[in-house]
C-alpha atoms as a PDB file:
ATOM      1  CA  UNK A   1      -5.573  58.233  47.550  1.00  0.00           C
ATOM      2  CA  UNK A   2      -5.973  61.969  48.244  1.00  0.00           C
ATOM      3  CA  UNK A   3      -5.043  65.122  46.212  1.00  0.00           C
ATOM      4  CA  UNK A   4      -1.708  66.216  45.310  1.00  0.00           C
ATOM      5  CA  UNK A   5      -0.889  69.366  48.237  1.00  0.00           C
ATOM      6  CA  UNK A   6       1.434  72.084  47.384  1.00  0.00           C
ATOM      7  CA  UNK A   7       2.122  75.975  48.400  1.00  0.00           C
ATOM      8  CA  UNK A   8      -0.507  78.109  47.900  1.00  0.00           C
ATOM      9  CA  UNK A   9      -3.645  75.698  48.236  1.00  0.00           C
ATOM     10  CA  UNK A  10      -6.614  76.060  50.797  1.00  0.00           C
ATOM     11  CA  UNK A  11      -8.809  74.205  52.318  1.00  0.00           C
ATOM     12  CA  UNK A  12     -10.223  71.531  54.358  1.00  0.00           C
ATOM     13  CA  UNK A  13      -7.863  68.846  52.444  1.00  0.00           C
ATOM     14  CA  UNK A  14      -4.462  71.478  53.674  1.00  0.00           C
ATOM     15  CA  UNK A  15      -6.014  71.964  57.432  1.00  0.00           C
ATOM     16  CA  UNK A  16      -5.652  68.012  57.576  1.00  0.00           C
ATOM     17  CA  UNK A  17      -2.342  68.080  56.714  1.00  0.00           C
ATOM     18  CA  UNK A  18      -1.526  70.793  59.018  1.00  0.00           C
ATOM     19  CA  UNK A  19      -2.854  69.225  61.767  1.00  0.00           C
ATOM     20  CA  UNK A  20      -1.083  65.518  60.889  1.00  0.00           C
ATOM     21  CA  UNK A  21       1.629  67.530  60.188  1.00  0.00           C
ATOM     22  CA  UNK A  22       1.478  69.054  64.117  1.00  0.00           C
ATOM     23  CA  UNK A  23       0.574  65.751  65.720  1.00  0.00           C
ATOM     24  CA  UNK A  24       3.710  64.298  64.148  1.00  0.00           C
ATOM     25  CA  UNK A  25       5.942  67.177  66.072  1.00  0.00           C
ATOM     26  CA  UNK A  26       6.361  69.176  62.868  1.00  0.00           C
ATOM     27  CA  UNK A  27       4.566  72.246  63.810  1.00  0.00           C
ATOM     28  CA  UNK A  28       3.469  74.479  60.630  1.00  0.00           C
ATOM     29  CA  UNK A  29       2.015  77.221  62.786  1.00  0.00           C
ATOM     30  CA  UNK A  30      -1.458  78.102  62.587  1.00  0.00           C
ATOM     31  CA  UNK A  31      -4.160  75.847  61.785  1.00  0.00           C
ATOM     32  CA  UNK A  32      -5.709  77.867  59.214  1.00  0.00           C
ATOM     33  CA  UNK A  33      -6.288  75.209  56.030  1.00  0.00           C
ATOM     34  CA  UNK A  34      -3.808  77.752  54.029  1.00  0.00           C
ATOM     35  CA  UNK A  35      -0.841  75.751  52.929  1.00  0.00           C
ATOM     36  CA  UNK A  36       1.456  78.662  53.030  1.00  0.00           C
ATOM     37  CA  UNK A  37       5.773  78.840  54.107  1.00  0.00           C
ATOM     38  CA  UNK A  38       4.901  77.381  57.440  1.00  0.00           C
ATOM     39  CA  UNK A  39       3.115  75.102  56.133  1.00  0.00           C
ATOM     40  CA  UNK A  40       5.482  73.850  53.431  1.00  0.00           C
ATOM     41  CA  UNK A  41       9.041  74.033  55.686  1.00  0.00           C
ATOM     42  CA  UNK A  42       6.996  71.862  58.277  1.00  0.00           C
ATOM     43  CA  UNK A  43       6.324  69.538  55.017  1.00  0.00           C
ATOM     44  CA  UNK A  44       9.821  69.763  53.875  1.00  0.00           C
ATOM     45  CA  UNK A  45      11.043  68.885  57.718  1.00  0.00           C
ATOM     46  CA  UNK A  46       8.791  65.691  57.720  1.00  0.00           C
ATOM     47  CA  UNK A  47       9.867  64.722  54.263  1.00  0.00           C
ATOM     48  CA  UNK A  48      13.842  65.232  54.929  1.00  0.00           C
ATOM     49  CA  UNK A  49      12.836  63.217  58.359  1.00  0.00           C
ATOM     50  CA  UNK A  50      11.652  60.194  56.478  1.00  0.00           C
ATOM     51  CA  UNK A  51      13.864  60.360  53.807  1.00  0.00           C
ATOM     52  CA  UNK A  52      11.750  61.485  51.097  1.00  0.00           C
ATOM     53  CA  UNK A  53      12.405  63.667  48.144  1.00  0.00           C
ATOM     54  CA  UNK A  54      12.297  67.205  50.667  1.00  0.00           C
ATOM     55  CA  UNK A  55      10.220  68.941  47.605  1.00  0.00           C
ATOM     56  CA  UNK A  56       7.369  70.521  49.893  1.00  0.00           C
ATOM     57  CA  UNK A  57       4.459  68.645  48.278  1.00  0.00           C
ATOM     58  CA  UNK A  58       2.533  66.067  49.352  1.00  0.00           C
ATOM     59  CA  UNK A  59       1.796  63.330  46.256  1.00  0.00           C
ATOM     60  CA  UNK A  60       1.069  59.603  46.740  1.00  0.00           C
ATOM     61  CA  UNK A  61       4.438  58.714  48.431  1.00  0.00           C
ATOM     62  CA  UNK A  62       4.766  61.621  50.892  1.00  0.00           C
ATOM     63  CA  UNK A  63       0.690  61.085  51.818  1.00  0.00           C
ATOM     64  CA  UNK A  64       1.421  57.358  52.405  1.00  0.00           C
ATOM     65  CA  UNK A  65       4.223  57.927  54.879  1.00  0.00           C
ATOM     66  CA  UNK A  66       1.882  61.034  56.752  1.00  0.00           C
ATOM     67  CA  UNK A  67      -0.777  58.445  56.942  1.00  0.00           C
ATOM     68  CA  UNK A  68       1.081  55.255  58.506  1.00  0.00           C
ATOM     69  CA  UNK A  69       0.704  53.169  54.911  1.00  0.00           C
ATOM     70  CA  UNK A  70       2.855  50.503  53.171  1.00  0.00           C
ATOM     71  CA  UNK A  71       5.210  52.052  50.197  1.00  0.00           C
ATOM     72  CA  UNK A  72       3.533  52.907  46.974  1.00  0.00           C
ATOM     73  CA  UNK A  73       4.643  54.145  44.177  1.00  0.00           C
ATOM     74  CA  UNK A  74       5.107  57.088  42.411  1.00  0.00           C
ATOM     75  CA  UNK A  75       2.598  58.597  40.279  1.00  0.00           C
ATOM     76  CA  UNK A  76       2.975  56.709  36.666  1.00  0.00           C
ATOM     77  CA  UNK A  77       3.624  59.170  34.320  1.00  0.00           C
ATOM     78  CA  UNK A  78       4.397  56.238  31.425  1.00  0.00           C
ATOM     79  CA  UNK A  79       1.213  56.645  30.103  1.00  0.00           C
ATOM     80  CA  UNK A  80       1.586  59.461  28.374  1.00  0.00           C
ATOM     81  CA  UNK A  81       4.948  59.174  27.218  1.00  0.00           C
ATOM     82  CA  UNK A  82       4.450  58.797  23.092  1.00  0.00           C
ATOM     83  CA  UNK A  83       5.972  58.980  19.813  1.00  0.00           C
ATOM     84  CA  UNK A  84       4.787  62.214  19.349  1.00  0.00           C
ATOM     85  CA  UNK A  85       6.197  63.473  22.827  1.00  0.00           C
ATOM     86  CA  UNK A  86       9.281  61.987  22.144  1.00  0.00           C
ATOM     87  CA  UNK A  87       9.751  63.225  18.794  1.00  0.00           C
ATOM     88  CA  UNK A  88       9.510  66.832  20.262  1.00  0.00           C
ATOM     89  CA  UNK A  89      12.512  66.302  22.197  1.00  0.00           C
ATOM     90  CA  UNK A  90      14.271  64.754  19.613  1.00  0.00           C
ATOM     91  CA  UNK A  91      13.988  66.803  16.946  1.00  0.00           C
ATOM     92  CA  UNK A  92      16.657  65.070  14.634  1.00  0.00           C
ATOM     93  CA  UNK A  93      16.099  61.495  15.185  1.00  0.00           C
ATOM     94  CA  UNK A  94      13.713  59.448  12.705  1.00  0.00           C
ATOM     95  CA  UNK A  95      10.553  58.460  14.056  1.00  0.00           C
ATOM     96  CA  UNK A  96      11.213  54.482  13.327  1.00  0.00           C
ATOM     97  CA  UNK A  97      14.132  54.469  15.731  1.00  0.00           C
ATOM     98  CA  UNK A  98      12.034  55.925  18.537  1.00  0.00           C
ATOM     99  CA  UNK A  99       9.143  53.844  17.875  1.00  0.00           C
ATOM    100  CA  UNK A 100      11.185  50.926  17.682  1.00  0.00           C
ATOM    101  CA  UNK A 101      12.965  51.426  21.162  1.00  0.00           C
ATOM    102  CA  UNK A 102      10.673  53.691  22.984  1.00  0.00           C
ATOM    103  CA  UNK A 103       8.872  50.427  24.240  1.00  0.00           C
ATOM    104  CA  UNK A 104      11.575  48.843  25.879  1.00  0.00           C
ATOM    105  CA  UNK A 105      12.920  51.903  27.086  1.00  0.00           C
ATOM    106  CA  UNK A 106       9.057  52.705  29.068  1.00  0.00           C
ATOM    107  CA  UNK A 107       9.563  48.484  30.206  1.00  0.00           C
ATOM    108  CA  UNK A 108      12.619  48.934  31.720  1.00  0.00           C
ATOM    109  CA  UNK A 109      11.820  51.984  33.446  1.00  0.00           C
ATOM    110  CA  UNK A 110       8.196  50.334  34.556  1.00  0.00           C
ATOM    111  CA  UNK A 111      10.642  47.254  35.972  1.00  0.00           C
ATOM    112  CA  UNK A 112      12.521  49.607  38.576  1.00  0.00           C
ATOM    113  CA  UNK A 113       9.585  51.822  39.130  1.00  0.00           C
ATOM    114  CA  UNK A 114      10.947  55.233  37.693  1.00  0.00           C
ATOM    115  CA  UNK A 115       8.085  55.692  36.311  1.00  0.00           C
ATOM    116  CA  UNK A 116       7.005  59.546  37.765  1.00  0.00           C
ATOM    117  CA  UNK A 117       7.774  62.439  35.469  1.00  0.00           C
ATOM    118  CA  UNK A 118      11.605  63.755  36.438  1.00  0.00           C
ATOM    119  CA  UNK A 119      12.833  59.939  36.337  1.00  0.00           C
ATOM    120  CA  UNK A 120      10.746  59.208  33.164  1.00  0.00           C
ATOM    121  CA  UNK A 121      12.337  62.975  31.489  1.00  0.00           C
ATOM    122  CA  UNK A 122      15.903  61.956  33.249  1.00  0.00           C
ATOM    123  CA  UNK A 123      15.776  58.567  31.188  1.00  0.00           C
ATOM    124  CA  UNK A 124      14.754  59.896  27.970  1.00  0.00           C
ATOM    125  CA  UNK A 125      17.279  63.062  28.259  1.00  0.00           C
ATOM    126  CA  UNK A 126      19.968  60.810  28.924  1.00  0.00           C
ATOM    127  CA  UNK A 127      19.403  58.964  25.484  1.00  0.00           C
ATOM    128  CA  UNK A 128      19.752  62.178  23.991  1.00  0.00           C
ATOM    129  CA  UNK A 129      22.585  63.246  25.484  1.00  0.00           C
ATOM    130  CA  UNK A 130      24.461  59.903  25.019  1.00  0.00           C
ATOM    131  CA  UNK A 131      22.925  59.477  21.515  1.00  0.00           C
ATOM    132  CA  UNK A 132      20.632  61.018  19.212  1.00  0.00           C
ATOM    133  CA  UNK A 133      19.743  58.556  17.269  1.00  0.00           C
ATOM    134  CA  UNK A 134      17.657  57.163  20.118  1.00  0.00           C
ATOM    135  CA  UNK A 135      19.656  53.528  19.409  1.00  0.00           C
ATOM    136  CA  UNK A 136      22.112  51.775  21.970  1.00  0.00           C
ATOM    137  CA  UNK A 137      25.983  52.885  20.474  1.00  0.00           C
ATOM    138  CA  UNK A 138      29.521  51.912  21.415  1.00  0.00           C
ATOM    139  CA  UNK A 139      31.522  55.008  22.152  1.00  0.00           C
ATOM    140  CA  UNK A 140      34.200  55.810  19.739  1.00  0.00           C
ATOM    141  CA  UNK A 141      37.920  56.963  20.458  1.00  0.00           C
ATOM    142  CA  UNK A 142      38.598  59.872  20.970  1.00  0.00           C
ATOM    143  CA  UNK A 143      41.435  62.073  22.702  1.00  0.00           C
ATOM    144  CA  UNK A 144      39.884  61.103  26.191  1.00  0.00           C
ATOM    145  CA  UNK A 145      39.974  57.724  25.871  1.00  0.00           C
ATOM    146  CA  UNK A 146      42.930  56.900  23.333  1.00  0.00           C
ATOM    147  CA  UNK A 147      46.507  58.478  23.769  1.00  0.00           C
ATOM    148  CA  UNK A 148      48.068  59.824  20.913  1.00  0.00           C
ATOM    149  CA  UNK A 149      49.538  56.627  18.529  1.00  0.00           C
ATOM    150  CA  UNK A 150      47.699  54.692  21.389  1.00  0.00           C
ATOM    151  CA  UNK A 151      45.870  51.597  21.135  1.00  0.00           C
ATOM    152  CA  UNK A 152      42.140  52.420  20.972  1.00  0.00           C
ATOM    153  CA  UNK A 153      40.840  53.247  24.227  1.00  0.00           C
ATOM    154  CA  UNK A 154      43.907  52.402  26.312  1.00  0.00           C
ATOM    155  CA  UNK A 155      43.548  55.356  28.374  1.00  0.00           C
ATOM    156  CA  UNK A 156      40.974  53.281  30.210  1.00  0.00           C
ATOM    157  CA  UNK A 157      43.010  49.803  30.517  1.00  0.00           C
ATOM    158  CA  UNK A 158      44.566  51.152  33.720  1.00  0.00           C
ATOM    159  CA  UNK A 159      41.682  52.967  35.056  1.00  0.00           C
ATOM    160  CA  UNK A 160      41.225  51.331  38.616  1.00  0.00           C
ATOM    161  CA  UNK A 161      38.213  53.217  39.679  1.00  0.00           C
ATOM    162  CA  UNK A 162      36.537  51.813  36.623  1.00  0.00           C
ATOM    163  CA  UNK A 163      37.916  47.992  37.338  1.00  0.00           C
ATOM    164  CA  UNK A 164      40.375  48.018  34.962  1.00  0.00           C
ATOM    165  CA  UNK A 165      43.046  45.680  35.326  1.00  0.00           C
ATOM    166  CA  UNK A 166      45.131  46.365  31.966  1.00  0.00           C
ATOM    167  CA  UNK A 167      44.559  45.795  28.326  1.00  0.00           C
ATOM    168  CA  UNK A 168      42.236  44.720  27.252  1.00  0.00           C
ATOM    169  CA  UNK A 169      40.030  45.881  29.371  1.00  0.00           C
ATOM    170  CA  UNK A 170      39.927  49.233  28.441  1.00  0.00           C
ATOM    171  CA  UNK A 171      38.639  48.547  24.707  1.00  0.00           C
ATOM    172  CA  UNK A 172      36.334  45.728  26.055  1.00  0.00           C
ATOM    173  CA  UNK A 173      34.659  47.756  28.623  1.00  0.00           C
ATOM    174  CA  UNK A 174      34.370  50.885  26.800  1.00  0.00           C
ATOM    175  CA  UNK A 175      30.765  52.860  26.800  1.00  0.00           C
ATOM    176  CA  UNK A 176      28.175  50.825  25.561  1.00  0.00           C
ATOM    177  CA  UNK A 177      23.935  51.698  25.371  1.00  0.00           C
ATOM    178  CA  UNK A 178      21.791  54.541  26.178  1.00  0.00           C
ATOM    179  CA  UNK A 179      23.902  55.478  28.703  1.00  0.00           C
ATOM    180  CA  UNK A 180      27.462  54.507  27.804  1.00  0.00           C
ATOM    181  CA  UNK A 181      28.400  51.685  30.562  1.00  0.00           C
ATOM    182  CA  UNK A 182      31.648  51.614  31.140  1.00  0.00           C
ATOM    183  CA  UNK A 183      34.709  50.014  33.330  1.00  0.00           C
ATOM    184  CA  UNK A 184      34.511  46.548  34.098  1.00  0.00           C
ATOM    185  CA  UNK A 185      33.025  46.923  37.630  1.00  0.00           C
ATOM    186  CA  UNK A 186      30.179  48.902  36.206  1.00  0.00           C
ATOM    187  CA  UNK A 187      29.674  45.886  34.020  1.00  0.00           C
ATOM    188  CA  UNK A 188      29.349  43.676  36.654  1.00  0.00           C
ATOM    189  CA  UNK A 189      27.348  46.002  39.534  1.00  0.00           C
ATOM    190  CA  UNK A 190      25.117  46.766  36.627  1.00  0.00           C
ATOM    191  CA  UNK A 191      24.641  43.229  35.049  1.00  0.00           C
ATOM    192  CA  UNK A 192      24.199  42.064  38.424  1.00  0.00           C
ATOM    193  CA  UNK A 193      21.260  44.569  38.927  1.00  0.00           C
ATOM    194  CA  UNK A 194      19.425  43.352  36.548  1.00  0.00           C
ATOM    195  CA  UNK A 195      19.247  39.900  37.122  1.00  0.00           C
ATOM    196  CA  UNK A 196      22.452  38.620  34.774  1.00  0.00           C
ATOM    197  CA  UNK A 197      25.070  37.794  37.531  1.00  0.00           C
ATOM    198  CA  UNK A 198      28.132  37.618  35.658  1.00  0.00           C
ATOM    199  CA  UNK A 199      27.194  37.642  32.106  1.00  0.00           C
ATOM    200  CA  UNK A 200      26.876  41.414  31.546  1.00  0.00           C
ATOM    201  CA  UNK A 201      31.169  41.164  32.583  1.00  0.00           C
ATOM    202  CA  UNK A 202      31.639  38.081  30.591  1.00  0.00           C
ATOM    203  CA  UNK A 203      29.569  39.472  27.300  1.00  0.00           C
ATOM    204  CA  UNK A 204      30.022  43.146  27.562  1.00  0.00           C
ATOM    205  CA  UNK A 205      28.784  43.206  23.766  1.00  0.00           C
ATOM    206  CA  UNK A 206      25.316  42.640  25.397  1.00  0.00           C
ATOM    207  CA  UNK A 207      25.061  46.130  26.933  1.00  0.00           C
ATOM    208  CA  UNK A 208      24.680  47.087  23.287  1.00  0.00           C
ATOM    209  CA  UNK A 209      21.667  44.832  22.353  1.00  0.00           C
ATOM    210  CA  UNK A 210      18.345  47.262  22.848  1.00  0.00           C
ATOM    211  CA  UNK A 211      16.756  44.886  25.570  1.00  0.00           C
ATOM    212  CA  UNK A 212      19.504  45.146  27.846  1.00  0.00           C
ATOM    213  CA  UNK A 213      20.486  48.410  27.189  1.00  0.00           C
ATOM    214  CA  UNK A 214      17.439  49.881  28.391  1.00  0.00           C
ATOM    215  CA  UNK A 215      17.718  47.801  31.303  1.00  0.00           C
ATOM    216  CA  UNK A 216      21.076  49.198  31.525  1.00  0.00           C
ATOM    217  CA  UNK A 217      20.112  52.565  31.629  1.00  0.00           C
ATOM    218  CA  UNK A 218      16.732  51.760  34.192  1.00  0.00           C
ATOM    219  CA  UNK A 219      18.872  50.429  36.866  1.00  0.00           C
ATOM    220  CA  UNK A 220      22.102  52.930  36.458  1.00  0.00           C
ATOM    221  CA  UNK A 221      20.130  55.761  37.022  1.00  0.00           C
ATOM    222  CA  UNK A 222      18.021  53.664  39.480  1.00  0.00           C
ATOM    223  CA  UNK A 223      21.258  53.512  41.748  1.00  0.00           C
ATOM    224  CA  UNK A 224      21.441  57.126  41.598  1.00  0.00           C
ATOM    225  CA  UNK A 225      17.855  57.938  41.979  1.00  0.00           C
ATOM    226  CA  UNK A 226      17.756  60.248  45.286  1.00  0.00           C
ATOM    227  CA  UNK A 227      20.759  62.646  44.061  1.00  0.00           C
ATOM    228  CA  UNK A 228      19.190  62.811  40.590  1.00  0.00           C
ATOM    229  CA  UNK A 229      16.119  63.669  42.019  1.00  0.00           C
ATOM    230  CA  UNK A 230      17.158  66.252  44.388  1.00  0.00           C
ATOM    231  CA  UNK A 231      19.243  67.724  41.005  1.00  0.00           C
ATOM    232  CA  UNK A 232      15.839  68.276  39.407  1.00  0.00           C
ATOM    233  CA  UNK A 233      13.975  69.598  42.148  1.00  0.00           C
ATOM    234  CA  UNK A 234      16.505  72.603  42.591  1.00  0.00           C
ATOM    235  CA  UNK A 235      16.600  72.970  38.921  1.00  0.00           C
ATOM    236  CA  UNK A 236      20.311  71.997  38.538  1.00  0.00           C
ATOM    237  CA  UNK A 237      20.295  69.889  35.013  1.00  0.00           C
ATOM    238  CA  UNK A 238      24.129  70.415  34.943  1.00  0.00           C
ATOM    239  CA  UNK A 239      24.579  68.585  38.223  1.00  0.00           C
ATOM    240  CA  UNK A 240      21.884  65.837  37.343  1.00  0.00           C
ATOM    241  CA  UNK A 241      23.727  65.220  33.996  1.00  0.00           C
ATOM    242  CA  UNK A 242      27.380  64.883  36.031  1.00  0.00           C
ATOM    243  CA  UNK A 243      25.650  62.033  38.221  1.00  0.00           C
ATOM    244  CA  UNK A 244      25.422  60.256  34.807  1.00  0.00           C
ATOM    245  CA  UNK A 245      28.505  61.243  33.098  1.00  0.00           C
ATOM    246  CA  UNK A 246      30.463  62.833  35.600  1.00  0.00           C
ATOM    247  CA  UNK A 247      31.227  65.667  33.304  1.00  0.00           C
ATOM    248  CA  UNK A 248      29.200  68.121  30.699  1.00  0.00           C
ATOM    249  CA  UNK A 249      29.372  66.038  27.724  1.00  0.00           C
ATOM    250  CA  UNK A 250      25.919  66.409  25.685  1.00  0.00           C
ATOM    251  CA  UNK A 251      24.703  68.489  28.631  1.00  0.00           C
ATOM    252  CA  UNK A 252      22.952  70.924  25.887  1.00  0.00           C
ATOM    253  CA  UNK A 253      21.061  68.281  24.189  1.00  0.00           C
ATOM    254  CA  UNK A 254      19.990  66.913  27.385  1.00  0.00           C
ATOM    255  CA  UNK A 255      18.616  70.585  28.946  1.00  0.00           C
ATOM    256  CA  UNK A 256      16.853  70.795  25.825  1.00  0.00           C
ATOM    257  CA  UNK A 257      15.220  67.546  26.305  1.00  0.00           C
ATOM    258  CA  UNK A 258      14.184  67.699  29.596  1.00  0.00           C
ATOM    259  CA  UNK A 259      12.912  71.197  29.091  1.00  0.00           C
ATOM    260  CA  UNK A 260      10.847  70.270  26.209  1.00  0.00           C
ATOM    261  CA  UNK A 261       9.729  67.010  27.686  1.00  0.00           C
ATOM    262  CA  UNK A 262       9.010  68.942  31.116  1.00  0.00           C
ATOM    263  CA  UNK A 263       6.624  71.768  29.335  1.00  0.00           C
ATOM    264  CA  UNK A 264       4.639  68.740  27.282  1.00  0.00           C
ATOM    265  CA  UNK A 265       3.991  66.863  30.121  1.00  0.00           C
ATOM    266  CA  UNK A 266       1.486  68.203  32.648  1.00  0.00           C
ATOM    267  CA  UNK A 267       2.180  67.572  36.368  1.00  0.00           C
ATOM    268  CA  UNK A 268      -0.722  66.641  38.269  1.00  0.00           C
ATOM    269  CA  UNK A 269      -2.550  69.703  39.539  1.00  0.00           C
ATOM    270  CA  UNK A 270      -5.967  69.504  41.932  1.00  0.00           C
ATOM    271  CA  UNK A 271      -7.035  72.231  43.755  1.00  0.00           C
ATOM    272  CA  UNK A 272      -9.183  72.154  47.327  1.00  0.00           C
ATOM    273  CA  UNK A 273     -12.196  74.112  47.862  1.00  0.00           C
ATOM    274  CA  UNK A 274     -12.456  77.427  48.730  1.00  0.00           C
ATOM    275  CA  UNK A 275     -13.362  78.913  51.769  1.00  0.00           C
ATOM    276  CA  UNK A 276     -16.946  79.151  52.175  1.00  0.00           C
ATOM    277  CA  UNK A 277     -18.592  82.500  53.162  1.00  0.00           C
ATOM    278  CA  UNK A 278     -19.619  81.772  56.308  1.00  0.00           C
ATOM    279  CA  UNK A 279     -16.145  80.974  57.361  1.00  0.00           C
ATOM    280  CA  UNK A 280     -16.385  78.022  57.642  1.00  0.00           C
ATOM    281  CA  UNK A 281     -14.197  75.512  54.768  1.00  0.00           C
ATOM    282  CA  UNK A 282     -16.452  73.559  52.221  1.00  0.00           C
ATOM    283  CA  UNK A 283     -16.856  69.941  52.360  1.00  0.00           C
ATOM    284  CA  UNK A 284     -14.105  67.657  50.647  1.00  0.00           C
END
């Protein structure tokens, strides 16, 4: 596997691309081994082309597509993910609870392969967001899901885009997890994501058990994975957060997550030679 490309690099390594780049019909102008704007909107062309994440670098899953090979996966950022790293982005929660879910949360994620850095951070924000304790919850009534003298969460029994089809379903179907599941058809799309057919609709209690929440939250934000992903790259957490919970609830916890989580963990950085005096580009 070769190094990780991006704006602002030169070398031998960048005049390959350039030229792959070219002999694909995505010109980047001069063949100079400078990866400059050219360079990068040619990048960003073949990426958007092949529907990759358009982000103008080329890591392991861009440089298998320029090269002809099978899929691979994303650089595996799970490795480094730690108490210690988790405790600095959540600053209130006791260090048991994280250590006691933090595995099955990194498992999960492993399972559907989000396992680079914005997926990982997206993941772990989301907990946050949902709830700091870092434990799977049941949401609780409240004036957006119960009307006044209501039965709890009735609000939601008739909610048709959710799958509702009347009490009870509102109250059985309410949020439930890491990342608050909720509506009966989310239930079953979700349950049968992850390998439980019908059980996840039939026990929606189970969405609440640590195991399958995490699971839960791995394959929810799996289904979303290419807008969440394009959220992050332009910076937008607000609009990464509304793919989630389709409004701003938590939405300051979770910037503050990702931010912190996003400074702590280093992105993969190599850079290519130098030109050498004569001219000429140094060997790889």
């Amino acid at each position: 596997m070769g190094p990780v490309l991006r704006r602002g690099m030169q070398g031998v390594e960048v005049e390959g691309l350039q030229q792959t780049l070219a002999g694909r019909g995505f010109r980047p102008g001069a063949i100079d081994g400078r990866f400059g704007p050219g360079t990068e909107a040619a990048l960003i062309a073949f990426q958007r082309a092949h529907g990759l994440l358009p982000d103008g670098i080329v890591g392991p899953v861009t440089r298998a597509k320029l090269e002809g090979d099978g899929a691979v996966l994303p650089t595996d950022v799970t490795g480094r993910i730690d108490l210690e790293l988790v405790s600095a982005m959540f600053p209130y929660t006791r260090l048991d609870s994280i250590a006691r879910h933090l595995p099955v949360v990194l498992v999960a994620l492993r399972q559907l392969a989000l396992v680079d850095k914005p997926m990982v951070l997206m993941a772990l924000a989301t907990i946050r967001a949902e709830t700091e304790t870092f434990e799977p919850v049941d949401e609780l009534p409240s004036r957006f899901n119960t009307s006044p003298g209501g039965h709890a969460f009735d609000l939601y029994d008739q909610r048709a885009d959710l799958g509702n089809r009347g009490r009870p379903d509102g109250d059985r179907y309410k949020g439930r997890g890491f990342v608050q599941l909720t509506g009966r058809a989310n239930y079953r799309r979700i349950g049968q994501m992850i390998g439980l057919a019908d059980l996840l609709e039939r026990n929606p209690e189970r969405a609440a058990l640590p195991g399958e929440a995490a699971r839960v939250l791995a394959a929810f934000l799996a289904s979303r994975r290419r807008p969440i992903k394009e959220a992050l790259l332009e910076g937008d957490l607000g609009r990464a957060r509304r793919l989630v919970n389709g409004g701003r609830h938590g939405l300051d916890r979770f910037s503050e997550a990702y931010r912190i989580g996003d400074a702590l963990v280093q992105d993969e950085v190599w850079r290519c030679p130098a030109p050498a005096a004569s001219g000429a580009y140094a060997a790889a």
